[in-house]
C-alpha atoms as a PDB file:
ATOM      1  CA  UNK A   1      93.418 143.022 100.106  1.00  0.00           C
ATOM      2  CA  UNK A   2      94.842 142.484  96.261  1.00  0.00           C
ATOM      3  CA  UNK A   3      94.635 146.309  95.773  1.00  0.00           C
ATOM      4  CA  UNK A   4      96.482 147.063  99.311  1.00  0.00           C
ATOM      5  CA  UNK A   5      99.059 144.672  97.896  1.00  0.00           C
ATOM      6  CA  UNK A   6      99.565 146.558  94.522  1.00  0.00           C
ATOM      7  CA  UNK A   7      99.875 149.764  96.266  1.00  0.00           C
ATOM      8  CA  UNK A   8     103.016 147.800  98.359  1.00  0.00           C
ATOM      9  CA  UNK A   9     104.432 147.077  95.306  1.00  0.00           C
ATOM     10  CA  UNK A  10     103.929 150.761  93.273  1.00  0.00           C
ATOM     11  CA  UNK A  11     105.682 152.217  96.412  1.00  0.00           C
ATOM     12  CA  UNK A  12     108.309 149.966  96.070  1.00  0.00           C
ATOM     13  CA  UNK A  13     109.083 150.691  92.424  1.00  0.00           C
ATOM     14  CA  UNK A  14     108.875 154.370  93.084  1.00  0.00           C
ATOM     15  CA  UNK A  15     111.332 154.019  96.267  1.00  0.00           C
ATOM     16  CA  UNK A  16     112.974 151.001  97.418  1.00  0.00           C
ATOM     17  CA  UNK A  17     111.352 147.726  99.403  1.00  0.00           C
ATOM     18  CA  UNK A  18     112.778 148.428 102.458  1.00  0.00           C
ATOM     19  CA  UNK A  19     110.522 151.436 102.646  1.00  0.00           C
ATOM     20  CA  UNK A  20     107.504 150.007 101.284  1.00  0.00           C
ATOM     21  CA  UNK A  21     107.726 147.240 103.387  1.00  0.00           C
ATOM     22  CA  UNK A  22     108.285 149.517 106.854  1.00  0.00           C
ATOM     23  CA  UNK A  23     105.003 151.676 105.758  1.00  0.00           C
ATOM     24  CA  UNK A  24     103.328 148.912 105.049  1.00  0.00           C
ATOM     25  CA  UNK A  25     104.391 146.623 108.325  1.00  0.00           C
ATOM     26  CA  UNK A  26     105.236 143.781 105.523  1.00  0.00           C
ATOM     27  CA  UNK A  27     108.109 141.268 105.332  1.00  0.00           C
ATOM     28  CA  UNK A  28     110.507 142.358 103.352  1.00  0.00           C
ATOM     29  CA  UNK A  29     111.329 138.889 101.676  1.00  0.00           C
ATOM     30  CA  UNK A  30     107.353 138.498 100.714  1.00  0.00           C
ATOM     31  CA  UNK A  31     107.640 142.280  99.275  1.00  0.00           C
ATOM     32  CA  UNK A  32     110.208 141.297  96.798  1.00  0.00           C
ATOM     33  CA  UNK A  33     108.150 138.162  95.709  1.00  0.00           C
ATOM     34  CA  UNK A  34     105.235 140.121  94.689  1.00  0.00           C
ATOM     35  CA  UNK A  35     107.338 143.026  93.079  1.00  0.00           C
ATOM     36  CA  UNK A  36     109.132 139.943  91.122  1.00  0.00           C
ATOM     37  CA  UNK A  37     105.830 138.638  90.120  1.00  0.00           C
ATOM     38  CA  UNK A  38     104.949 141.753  89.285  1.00  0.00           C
ATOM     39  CA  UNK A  39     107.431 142.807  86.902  1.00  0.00           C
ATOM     40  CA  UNK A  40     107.167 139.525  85.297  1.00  0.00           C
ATOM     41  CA  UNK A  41     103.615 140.455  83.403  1.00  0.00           C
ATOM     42  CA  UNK A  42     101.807 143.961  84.928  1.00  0.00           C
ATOM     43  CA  UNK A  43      98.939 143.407  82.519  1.00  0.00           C
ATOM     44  CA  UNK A  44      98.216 140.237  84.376  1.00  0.00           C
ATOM     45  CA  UNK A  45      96.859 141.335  87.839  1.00  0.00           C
ATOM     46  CA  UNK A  46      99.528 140.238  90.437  1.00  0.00           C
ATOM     47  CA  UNK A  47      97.443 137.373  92.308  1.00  0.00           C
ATOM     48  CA  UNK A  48      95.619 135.528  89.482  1.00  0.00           C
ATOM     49  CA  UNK A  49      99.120 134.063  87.925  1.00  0.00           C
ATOM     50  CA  UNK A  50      99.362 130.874  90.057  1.00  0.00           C
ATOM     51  CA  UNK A  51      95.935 130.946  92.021  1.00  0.00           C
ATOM     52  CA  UNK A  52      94.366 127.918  91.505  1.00  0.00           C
ATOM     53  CA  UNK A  53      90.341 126.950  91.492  1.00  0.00           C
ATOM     54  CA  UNK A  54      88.486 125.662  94.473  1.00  0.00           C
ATOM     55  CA  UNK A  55      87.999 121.922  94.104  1.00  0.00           C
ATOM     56  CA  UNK A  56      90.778 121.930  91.635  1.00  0.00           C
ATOM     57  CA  UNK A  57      93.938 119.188  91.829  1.00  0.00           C
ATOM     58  CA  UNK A  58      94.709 115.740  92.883  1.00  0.00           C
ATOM     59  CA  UNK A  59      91.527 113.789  94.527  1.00  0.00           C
ATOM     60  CA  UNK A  60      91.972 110.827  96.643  1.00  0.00           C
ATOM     61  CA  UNK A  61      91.624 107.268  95.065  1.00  0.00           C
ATOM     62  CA  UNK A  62      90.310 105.614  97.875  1.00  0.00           C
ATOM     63  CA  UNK A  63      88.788 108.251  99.991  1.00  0.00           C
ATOM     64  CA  UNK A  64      86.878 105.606 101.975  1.00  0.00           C
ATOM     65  CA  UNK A  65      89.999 103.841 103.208  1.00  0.00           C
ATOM     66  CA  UNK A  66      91.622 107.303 103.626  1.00  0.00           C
ATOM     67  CA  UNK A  67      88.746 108.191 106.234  1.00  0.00           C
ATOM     68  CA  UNK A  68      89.648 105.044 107.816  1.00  0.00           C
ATOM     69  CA  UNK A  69      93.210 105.355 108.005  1.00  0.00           C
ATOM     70  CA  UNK A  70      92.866 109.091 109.342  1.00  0.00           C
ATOM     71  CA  UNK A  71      90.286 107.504 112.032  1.00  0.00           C
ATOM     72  CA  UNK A  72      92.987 105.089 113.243  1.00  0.00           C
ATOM     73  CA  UNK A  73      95.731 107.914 113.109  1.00  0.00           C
ATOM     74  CA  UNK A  74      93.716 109.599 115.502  1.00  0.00           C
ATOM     75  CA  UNK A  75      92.733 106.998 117.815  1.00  0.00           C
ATOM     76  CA  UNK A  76      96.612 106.316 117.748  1.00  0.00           C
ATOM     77  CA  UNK A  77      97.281 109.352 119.235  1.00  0.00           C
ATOM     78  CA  UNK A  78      94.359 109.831 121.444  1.00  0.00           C
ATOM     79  CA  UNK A  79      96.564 106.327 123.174  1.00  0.00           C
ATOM     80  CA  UNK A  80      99.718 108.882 123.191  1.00  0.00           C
ATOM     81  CA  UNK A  81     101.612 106.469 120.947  1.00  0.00           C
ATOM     82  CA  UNK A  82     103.952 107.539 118.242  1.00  0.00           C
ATOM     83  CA  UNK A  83     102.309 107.242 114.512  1.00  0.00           C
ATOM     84  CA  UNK A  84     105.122 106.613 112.038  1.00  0.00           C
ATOM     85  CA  UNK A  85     105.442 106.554 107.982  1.00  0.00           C
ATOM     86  CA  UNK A  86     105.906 102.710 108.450  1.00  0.00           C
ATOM     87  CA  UNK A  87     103.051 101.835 111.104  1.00  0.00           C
ATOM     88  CA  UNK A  88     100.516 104.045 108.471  1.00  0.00           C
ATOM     89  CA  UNK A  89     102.428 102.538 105.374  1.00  0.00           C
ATOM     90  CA  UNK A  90     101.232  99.043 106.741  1.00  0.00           C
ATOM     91  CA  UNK A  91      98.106 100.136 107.711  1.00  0.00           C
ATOM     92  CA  UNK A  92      96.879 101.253 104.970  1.00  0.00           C
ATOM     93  CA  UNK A  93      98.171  98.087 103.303  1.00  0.00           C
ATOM     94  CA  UNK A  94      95.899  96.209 105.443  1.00  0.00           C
ATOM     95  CA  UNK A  95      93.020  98.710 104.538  1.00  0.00           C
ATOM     96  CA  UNK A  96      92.829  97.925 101.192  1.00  0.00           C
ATOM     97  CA  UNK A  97      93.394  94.867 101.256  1.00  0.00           C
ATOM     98  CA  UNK A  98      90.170  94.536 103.472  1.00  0.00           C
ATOM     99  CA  UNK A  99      88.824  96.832 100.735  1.00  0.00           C
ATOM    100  CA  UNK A 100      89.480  94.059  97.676  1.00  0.00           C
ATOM    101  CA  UNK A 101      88.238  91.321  99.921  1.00  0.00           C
ATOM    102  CA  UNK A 102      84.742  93.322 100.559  1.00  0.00           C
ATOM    103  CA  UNK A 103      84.312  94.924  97.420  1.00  0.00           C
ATOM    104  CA  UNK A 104      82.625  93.551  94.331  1.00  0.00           C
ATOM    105  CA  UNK A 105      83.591  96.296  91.842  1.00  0.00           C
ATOM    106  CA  UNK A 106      86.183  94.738  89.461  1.00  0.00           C
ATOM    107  CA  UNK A 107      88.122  98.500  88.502  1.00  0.00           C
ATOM    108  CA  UNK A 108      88.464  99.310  91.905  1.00  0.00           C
ATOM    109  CA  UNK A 109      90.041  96.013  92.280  1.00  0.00           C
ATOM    110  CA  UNK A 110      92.546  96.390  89.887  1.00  0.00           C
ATOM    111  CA  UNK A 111      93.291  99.908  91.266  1.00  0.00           C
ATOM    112  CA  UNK A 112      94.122  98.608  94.376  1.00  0.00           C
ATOM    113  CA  UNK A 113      96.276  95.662  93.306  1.00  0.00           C
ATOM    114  CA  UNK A 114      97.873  98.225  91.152  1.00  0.00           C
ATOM    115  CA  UNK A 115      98.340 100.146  94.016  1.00  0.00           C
ATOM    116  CA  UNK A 116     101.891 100.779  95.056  1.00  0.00           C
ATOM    117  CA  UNK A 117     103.325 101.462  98.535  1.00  0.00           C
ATOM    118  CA  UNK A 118     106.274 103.469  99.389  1.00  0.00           C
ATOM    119  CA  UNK A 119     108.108 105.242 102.153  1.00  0.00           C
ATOM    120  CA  UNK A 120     108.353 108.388 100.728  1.00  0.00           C
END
């Protein structure tokens, strides 16, 4: 796959995009990002620049309370009624609140009462 891509983007330097991308059945647009990226660094093979790690960025906090919010988004719907940013904003607020009430773990405690809600 990589090396079909950096053939795309050789023919495209030695003609223009629009005919690399026709012989190659690509989207123009997407052609010119990977030329770009490309010509930025061609030591620097054209995929690994922003690829990122499996497992790698933000975890959830309270994945527990994040299963049980998803379970009640879906039940939601199964009823055919609308889930909105405020109906899950308050749900989860009565999650974890549950959560501090159950739990005996002190940090999580504090995480959750540190815990702040927004629409957005």
């Amino acid at each position: 796959m990589v090396e079909e891509k950096c053939k795309a983007v050789e023919l495209a330097r030695c003609s223009t995009n629009t005919n690399a991308a026709n012989y190659y059945s690509l989207d123009l647009t997407m052609l010119g990002r990977w030329v770009n990226k490309f010509s930025l660094d061609p030591s620097v093979s054209l995929f690994q620049r922003n690829s990122l790690s499996i497992g790698s960025g933000r975890h959830a906090f309270f994945p527990e309370e994040k299963a049980k919010l998803y379970e009640w988004i879906m039940e939601v719907r199964q009823n055919s009624l609308a889930v909105t940013y405020t109906s899950i904003k308050l749900k989860i607020a009565k999650i974890l609140d549950e959560s501090v009430k159950q739990t005996n773990d002190v940090s999580k405690k504090l995480a959750i009462n540190k815990f702040k809600l927004s629409t957005h």
